[in-house]
PDB file of N, CA and C in Angstrom:
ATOM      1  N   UNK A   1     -22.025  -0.689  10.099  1.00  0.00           N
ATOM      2  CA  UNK A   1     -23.199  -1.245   9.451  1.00  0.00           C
ATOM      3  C   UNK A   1     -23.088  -1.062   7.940  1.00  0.00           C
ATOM      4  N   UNK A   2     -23.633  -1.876   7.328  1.00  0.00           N
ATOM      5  CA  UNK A   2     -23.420  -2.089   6.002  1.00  0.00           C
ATOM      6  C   UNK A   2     -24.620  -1.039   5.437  1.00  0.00           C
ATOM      7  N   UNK A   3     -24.991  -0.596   3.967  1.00  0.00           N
ATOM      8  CA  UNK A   3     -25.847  -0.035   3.409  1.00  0.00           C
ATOM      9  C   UNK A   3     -26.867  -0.725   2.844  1.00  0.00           C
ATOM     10  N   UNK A   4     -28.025  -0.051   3.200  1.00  0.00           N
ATOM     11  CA  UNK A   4     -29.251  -0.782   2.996  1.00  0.00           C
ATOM     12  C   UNK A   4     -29.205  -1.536   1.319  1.00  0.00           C
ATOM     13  N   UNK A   5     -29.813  -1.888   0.757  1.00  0.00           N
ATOM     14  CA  UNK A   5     -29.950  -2.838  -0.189  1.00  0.00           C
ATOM     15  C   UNK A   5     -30.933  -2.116  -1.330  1.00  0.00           C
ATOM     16  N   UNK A   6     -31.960  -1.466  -0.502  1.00  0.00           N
ATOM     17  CA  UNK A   6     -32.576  -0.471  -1.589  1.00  0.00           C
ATOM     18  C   UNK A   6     -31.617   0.797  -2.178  1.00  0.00           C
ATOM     19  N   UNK A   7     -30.781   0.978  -1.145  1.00  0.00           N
ATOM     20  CA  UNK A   7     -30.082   2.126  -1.599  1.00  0.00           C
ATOM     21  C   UNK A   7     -28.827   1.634  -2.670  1.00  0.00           C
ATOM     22  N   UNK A   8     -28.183   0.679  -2.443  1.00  0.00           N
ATOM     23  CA  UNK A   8     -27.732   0.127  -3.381  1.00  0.00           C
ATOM     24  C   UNK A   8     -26.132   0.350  -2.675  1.00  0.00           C
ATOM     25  N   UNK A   9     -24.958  -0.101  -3.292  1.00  0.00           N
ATOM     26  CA  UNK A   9     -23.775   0.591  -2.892  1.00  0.00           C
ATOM     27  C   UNK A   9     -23.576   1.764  -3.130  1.00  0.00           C
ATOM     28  N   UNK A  10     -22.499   2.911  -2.187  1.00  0.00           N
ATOM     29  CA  UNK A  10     -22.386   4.063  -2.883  1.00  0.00           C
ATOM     30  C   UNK A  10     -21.049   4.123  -3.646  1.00  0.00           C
ATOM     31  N   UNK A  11     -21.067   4.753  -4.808  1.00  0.00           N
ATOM     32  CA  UNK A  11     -20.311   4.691  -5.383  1.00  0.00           C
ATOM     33  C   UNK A  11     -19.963   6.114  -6.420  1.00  0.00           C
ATOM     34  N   UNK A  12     -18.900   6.732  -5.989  1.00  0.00           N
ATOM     35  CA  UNK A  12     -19.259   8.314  -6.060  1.00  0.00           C
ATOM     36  C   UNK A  12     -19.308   8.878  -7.226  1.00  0.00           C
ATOM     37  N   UNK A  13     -20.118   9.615  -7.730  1.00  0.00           N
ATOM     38  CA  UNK A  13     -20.465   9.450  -9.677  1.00  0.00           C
ATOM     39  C   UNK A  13     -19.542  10.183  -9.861  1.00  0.00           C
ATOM     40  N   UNK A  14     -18.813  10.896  -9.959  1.00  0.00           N
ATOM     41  CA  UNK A  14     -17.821  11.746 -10.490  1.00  0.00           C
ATOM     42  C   UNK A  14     -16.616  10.501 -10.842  1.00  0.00           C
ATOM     43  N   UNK A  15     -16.207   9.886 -10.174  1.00  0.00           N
ATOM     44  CA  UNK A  15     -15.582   8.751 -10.356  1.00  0.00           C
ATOM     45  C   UNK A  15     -15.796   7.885 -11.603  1.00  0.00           C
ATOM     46  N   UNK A  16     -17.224   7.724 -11.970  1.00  0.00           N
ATOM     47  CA  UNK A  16     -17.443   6.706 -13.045  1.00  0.00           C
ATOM     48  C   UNK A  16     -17.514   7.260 -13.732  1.00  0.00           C
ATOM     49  N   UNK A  17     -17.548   9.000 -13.862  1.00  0.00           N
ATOM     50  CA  UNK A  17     -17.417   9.709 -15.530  1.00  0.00           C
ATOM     51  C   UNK A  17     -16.310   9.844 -15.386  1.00  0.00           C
ATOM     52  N   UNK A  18     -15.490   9.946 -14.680  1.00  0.00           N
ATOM     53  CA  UNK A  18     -13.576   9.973 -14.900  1.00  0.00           C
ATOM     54  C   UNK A  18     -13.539   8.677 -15.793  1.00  0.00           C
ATOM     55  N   UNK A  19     -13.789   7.837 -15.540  1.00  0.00           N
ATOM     56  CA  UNK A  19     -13.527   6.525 -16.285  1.00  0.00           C
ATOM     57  C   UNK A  19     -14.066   5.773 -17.310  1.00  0.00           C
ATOM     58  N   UNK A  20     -15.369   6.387 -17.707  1.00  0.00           N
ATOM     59  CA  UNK A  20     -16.327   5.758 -18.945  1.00  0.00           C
ATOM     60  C   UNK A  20     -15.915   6.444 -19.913  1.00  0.00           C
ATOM     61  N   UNK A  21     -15.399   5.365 -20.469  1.00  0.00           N
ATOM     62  CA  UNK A  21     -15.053   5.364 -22.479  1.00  0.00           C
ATOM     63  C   UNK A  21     -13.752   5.752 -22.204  1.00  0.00           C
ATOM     64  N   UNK A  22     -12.782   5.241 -20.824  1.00  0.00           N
ATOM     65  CA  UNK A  22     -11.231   4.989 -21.093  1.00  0.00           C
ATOM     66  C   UNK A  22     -11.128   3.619 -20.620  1.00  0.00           C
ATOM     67  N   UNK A  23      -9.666   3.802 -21.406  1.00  0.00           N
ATOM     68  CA  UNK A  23      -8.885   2.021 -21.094  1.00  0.00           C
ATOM     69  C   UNK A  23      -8.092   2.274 -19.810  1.00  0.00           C
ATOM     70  N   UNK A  24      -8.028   1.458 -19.296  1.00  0.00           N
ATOM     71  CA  UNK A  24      -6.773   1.424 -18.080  1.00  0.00           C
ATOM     72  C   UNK A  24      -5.028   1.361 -18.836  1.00  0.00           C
ATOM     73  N   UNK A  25      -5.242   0.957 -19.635  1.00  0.00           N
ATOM     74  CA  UNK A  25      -3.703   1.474 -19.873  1.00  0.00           C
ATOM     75  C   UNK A  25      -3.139   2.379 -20.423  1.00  0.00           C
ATOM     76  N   UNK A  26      -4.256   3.235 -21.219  1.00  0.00           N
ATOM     77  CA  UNK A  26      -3.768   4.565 -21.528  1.00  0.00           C
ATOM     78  C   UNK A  26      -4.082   5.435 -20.535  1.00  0.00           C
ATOM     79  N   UNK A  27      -4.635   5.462 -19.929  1.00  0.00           N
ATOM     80  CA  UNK A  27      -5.124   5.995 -18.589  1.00  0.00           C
ATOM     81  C   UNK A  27      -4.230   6.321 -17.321  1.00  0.00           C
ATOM     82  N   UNK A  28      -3.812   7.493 -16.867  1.00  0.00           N
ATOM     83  CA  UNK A  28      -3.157   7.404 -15.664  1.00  0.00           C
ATOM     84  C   UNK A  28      -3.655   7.508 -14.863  1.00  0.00           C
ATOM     85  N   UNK A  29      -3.052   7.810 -13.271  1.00  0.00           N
ATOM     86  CA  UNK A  29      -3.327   7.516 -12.547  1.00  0.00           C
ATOM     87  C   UNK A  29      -4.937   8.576 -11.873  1.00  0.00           C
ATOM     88  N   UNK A  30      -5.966   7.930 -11.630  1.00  0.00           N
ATOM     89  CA  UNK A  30      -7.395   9.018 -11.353  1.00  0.00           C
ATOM     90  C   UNK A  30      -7.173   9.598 -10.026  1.00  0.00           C
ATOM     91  N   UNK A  31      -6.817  10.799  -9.944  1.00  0.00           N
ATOM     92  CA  UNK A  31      -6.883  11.655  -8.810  1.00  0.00           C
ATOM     93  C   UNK A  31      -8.265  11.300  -7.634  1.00  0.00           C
ATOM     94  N   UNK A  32      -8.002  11.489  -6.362  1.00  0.00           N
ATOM     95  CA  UNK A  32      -9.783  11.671  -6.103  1.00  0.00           C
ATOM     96  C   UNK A  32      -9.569  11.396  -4.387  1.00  0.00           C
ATOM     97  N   UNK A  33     -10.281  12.077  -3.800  1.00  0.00           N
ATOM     98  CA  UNK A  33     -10.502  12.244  -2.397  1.00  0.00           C
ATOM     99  C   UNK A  33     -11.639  11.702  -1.576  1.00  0.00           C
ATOM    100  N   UNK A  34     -12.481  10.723  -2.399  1.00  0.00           N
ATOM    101  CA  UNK A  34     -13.279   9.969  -2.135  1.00  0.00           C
ATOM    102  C   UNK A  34     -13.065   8.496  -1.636  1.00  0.00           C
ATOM    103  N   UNK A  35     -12.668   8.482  -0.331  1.00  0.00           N
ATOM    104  CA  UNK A  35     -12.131   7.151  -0.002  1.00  0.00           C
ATOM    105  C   UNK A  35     -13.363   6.267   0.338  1.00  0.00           C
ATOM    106  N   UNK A  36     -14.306   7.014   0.655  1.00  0.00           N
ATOM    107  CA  UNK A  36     -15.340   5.917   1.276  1.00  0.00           C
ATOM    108  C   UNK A  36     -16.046   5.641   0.270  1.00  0.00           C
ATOM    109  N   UNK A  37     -15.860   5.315  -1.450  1.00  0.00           N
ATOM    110  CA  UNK A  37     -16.620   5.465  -2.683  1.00  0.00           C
ATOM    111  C   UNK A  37     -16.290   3.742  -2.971  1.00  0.00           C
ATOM    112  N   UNK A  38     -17.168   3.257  -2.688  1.00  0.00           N
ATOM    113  CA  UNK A  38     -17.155   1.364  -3.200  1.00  0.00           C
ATOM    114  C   UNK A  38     -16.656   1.435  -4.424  1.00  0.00           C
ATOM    115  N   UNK A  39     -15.667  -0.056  -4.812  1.00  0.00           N
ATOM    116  CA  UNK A  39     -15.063  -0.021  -5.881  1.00  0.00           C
ATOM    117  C   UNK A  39     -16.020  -0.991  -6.499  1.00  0.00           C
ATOM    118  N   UNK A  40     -16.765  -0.794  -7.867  1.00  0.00           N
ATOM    119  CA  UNK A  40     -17.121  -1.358  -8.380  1.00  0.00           C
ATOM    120  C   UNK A  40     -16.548  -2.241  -9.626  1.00  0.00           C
ATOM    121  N   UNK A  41     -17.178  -2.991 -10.224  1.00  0.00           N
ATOM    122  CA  UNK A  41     -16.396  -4.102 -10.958  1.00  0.00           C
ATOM    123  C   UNK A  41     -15.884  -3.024 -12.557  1.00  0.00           C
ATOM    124  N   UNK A  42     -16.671  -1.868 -12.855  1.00  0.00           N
ATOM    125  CA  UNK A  42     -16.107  -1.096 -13.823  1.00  0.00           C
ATOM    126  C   UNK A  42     -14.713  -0.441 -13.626  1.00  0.00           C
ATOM    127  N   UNK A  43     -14.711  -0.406 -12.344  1.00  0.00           N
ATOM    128  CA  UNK A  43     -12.727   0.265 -12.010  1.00  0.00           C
ATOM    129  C   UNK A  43     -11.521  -0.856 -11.791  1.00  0.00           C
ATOM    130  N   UNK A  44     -12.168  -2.176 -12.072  1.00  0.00           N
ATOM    131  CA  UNK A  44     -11.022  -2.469 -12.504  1.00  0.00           C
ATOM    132  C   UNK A  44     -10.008  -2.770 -13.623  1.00  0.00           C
ATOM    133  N   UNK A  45      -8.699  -2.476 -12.793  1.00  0.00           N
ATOM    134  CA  UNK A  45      -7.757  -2.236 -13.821  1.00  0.00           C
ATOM    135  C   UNK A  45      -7.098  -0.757 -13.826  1.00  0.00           C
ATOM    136  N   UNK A  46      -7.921   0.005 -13.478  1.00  0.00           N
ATOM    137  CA  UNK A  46      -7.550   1.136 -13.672  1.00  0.00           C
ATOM    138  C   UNK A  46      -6.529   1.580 -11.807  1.00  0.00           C
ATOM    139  N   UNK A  47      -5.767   2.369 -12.099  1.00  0.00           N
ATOM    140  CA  UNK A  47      -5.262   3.074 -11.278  1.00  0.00           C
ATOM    141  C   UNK A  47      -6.105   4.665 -10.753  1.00  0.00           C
ATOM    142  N   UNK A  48      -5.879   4.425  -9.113  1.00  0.00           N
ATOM    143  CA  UNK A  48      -6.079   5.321  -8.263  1.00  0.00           C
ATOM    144  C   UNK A  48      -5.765   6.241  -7.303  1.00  0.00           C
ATOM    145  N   UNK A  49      -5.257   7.354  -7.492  1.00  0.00           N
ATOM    146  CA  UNK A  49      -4.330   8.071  -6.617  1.00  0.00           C
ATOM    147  C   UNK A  49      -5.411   8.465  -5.680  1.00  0.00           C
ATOM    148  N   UNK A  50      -5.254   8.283  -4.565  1.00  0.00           N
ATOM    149  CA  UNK A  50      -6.282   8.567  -3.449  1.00  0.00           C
ATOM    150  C   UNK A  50      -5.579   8.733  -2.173  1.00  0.00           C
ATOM    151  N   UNK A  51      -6.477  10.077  -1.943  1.00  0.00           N
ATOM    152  CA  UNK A  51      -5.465  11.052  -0.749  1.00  0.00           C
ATOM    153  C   UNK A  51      -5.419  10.282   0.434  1.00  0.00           C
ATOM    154  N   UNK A  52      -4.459  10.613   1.364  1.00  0.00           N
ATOM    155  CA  UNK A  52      -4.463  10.282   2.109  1.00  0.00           C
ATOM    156  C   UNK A  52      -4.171  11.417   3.671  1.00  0.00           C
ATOM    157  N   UNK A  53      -4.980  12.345   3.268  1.00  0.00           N
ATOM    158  CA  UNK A  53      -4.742  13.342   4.025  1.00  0.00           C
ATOM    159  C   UNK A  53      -3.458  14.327   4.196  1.00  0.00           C
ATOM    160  N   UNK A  54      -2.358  13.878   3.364  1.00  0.00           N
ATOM    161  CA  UNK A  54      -1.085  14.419   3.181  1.00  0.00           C
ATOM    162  C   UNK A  54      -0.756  14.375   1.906  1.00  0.00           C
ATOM    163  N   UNK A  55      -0.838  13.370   1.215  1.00  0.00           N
ATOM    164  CA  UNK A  55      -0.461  12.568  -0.003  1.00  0.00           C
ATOM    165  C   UNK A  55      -1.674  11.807  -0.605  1.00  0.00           C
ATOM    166  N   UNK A  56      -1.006  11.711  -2.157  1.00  0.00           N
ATOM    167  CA  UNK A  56      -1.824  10.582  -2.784  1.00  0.00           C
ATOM    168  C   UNK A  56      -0.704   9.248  -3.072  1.00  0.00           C
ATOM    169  N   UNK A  57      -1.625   8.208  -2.525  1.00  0.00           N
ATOM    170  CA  UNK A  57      -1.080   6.908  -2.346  1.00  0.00           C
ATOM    171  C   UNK A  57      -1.756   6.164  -4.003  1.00  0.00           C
ATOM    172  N   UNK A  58      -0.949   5.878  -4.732  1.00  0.00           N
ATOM    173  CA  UNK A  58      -1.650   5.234  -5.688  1.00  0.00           C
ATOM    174  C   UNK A  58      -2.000   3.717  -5.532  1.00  0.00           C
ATOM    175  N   UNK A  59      -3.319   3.632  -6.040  1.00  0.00           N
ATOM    176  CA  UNK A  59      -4.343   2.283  -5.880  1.00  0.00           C
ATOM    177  C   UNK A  59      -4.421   1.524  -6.818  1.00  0.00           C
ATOM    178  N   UNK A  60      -3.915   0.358  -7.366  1.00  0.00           N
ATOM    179  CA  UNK A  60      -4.224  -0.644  -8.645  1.00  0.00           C
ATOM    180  C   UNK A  60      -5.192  -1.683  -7.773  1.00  0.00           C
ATOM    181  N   UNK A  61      -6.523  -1.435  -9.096  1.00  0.00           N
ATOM    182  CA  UNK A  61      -7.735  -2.067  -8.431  1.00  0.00           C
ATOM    183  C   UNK A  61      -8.082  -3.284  -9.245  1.00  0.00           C
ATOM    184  N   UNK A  62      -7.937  -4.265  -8.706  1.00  0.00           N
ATOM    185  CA  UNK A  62      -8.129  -5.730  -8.957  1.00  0.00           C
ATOM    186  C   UNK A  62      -9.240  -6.154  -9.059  1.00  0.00           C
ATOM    187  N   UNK A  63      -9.612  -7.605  -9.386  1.00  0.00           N
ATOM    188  CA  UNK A  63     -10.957  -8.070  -9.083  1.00  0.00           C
ATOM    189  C   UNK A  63     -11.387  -8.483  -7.797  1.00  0.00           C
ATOM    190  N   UNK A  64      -9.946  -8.410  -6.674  1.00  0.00           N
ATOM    191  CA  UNK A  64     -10.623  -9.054  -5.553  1.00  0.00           C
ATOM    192  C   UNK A  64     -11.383  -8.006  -4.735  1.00  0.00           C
ATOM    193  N   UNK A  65     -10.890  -6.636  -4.923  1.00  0.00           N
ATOM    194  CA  UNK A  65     -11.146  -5.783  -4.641  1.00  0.00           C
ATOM    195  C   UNK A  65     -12.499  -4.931  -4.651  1.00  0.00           C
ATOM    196  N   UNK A  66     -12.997  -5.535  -5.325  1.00  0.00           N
ATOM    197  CA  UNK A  66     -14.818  -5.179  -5.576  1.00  0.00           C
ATOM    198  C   UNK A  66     -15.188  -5.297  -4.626  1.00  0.00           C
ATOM    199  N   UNK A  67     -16.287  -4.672  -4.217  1.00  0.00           N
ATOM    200  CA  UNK A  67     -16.678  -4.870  -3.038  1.00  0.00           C
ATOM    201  C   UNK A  67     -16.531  -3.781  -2.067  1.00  0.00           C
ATOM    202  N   UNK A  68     -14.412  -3.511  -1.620  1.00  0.00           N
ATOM    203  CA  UNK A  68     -14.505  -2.746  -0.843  1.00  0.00           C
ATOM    204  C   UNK A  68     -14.576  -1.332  -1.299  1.00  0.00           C
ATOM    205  N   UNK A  69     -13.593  -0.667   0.058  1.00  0.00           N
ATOM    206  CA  UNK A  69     -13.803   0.879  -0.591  1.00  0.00           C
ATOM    207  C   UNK A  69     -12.219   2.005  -0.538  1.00  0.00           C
ATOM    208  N   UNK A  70     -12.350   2.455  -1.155  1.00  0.00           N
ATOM    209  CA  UNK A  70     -11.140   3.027  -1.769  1.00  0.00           C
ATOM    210  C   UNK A  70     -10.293   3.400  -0.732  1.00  0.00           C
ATOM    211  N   UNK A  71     -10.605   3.521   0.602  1.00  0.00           N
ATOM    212  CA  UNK A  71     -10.065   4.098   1.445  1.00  0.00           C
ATOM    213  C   UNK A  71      -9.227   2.899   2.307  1.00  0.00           C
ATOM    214  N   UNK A  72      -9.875   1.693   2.317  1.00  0.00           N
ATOM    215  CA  UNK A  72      -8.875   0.994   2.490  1.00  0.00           C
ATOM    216  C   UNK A  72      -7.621   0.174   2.062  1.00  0.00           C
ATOM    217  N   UNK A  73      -7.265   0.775   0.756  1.00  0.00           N
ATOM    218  CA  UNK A  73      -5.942   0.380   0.354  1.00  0.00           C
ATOM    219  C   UNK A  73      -5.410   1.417   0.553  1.00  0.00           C
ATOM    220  N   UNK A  74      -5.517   2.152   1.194  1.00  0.00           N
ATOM    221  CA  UNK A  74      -4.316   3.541   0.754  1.00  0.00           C
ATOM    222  C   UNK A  74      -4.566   4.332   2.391  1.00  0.00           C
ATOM    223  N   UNK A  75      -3.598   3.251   3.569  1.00  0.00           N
ATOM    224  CA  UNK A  75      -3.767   3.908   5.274  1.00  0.00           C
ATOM    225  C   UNK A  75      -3.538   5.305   4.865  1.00  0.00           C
ATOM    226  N   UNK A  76      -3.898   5.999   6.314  1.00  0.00           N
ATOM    227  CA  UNK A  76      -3.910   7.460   6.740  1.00  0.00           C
ATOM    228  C   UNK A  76      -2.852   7.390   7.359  1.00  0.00           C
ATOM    229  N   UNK A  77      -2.383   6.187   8.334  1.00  0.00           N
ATOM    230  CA  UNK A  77      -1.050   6.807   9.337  1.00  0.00           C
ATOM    231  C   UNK A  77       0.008   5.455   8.840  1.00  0.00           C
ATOM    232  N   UNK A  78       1.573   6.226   9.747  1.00  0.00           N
ATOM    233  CA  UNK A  78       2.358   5.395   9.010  1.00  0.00           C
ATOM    234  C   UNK A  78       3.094   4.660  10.258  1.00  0.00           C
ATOM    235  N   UNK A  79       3.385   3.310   9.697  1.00  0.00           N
ATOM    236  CA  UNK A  79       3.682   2.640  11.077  1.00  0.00           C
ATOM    237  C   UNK A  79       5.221   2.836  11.259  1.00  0.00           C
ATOM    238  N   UNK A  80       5.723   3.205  12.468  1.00  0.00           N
ATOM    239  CA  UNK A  80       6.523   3.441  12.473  1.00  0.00           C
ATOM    240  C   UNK A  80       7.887   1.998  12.832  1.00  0.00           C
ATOM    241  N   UNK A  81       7.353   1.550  14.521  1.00  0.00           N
ATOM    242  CA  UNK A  81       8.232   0.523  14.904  1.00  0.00           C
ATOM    243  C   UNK A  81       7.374   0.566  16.395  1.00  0.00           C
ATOM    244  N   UNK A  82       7.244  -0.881  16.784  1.00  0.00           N
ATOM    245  CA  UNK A  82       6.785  -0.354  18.750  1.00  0.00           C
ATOM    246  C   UNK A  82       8.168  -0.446  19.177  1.00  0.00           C
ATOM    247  N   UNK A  83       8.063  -0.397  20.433  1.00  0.00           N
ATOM    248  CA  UNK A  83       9.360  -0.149  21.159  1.00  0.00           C
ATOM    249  C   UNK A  83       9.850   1.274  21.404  1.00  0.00           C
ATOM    250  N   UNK A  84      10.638   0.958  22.667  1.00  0.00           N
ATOM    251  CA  UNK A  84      11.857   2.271  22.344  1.00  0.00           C
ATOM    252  C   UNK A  84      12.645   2.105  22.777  1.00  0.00           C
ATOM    253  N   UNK A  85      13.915   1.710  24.013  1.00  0.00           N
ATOM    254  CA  UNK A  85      15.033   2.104  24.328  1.00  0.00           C
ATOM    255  C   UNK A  85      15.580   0.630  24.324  1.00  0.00           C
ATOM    256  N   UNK A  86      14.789  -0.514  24.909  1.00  0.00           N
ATOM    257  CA  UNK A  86      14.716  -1.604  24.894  1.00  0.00           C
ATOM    258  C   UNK A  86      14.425  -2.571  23.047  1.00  0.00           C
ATOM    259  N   UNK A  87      13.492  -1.925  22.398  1.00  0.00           N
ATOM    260  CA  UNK A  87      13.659  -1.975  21.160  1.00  0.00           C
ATOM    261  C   UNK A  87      14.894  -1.620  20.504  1.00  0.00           C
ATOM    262  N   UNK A  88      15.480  -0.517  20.571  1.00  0.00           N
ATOM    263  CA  UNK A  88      16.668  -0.061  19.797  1.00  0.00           C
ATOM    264  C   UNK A  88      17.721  -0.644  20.528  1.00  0.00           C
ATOM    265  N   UNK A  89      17.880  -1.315  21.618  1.00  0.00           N
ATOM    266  CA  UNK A  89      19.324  -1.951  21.797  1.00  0.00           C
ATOM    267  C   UNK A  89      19.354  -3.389  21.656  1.00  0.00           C
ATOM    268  N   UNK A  90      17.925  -4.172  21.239  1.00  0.00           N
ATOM    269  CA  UNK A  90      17.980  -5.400  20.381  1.00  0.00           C
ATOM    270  C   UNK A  90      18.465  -5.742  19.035  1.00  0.00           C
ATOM    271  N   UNK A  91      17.968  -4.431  18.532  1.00  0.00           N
ATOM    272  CA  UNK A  91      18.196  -3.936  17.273  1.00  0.00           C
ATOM    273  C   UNK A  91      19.721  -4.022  16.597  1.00  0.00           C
ATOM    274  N   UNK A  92      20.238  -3.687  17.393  1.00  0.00           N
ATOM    275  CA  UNK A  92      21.771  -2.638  17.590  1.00  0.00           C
ATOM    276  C   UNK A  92      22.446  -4.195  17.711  1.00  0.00           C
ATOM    277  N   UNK A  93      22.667  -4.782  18.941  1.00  0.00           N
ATOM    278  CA  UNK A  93      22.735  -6.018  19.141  1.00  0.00           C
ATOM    279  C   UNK A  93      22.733  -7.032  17.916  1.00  0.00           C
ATOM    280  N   UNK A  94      21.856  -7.132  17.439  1.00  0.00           N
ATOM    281  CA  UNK A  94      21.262  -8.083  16.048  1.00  0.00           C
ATOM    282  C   UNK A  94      22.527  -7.911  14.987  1.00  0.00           C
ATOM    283  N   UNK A  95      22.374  -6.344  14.988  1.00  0.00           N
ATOM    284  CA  UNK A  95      22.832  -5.877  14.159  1.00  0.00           C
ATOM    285  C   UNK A  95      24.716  -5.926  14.321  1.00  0.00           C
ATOM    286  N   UNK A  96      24.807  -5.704  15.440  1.00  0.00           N
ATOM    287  CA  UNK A  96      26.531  -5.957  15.913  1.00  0.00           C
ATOM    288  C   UNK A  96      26.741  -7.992  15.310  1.00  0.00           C
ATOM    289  N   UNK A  97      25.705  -8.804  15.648  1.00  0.00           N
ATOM    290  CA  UNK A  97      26.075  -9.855  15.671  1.00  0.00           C
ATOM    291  C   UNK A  97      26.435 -10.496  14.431  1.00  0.00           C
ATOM    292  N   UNK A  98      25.189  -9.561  13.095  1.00  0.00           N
ATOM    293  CA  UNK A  98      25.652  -9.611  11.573  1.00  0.00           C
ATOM    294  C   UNK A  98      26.751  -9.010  11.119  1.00  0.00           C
ATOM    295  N   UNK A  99      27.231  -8.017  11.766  1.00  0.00           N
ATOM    296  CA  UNK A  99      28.704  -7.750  10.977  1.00  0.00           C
ATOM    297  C   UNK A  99      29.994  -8.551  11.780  1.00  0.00           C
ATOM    298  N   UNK A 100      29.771  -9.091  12.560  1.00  0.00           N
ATOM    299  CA  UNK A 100      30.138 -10.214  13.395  1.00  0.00           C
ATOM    300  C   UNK A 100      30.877 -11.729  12.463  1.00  0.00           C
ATOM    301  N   UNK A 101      29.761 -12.065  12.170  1.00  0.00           N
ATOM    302  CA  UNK A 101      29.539 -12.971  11.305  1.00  0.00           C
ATOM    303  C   UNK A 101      29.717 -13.045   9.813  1.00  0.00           C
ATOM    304  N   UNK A 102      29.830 -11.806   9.881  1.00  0.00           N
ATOM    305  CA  UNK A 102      30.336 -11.476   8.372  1.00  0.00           C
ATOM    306  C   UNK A 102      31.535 -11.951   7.638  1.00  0.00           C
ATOM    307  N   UNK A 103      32.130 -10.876   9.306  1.00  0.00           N
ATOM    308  CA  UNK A 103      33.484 -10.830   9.316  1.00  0.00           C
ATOM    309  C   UNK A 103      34.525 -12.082   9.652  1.00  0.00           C
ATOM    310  N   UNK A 104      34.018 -13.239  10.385  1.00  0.00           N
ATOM    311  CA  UNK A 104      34.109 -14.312  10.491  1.00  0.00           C
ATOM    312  C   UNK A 104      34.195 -15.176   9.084  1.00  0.00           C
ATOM    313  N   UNK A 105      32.851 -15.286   8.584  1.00  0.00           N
ATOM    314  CA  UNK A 105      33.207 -15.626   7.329  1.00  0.00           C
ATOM    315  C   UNK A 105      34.044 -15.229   6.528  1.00  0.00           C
ATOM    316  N   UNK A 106      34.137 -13.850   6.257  1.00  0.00           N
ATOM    317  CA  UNK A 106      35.657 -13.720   5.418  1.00  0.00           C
ATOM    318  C   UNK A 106      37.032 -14.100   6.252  1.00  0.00           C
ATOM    319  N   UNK A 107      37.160 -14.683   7.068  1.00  0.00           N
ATOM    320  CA  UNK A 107      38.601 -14.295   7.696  1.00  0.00           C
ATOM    321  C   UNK A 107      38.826 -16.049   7.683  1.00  0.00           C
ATOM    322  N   UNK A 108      37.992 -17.141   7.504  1.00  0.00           N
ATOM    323  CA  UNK A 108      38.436 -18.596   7.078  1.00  0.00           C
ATOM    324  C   UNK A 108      38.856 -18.419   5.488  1.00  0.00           C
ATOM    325  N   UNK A 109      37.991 -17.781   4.356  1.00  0.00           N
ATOM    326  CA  UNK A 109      38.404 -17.743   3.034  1.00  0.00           C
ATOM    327  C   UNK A 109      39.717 -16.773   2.847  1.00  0.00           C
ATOM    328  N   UNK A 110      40.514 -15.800   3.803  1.00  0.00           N
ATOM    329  CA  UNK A 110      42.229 -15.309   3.168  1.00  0.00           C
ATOM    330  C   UNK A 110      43.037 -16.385   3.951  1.00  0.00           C
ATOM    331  N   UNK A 111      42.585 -17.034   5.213  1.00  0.00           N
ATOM    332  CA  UNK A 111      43.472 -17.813   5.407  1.00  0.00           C
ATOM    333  C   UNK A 111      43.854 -18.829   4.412  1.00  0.00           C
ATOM    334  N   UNK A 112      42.521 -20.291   3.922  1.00  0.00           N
ATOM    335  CA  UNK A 112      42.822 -20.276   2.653  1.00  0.00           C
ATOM    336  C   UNK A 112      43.883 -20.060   1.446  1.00  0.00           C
ATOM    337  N   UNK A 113      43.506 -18.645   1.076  1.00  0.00           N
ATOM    338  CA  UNK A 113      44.371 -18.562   0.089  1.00  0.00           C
ATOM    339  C   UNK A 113      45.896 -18.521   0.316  1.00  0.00           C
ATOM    340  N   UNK A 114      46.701 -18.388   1.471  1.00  0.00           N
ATOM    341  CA  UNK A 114      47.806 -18.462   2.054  1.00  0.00           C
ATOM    342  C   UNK A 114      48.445 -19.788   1.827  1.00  0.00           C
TER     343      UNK A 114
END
């Protein structure tokens, strides 16, 4: 559910005194653990390092970006691959068929030069 309308967006104040009366390009990157903090139209431009429970993922905040909230540019988990045994011997396969083909191609260009 979205936030009521009297309440306004939230937008976490510590955040907007990090950033009032700097430029975004002298400015590095703003630390901050506030992912659920709406990006308002004053942060853009500026860069955002925002945790990600392990790490900080840095955030360059655009204009399309207003609106949402900090936490969704910067996932919590990391995708790995689906599959598994059947995945990795497609893989493998693919992969046998490019050095395959590689090798094919070079072996018309020394005949060639002969």
């Amino acid at each position: 559910m979205s936030r009521s309308l009297k309440k306004g967006p939230y937008v976490f104040h510590k955040l907007l005194r990090k950033i009032e009366g700097k430029t975004p390009q002298k400015t590095g990157p703003i630390k901050t653990w506030a992912r659920a903090s709406m990006i308002s139209p004053e942060m853009v431009g500026f860069t955002f390092a925002v945790h990600t429970g392990k790490a900080f993922e840095d955030v360059l905040v655009s204009e399309e970006m207003v609106g949402h909230r900090l936490g969704e540019f910067a996932p919590t988990k990391k995708f790995l691959r689906h599959g598994g045994k059947m995945q990795k011997e497609l893989e493998q396969k693919k992969k046998e068929a490019e050095i395959a083909a590689a090798q094919a191609a070079k072996a018309p260009a020394a005949d060639k030069k002969k």
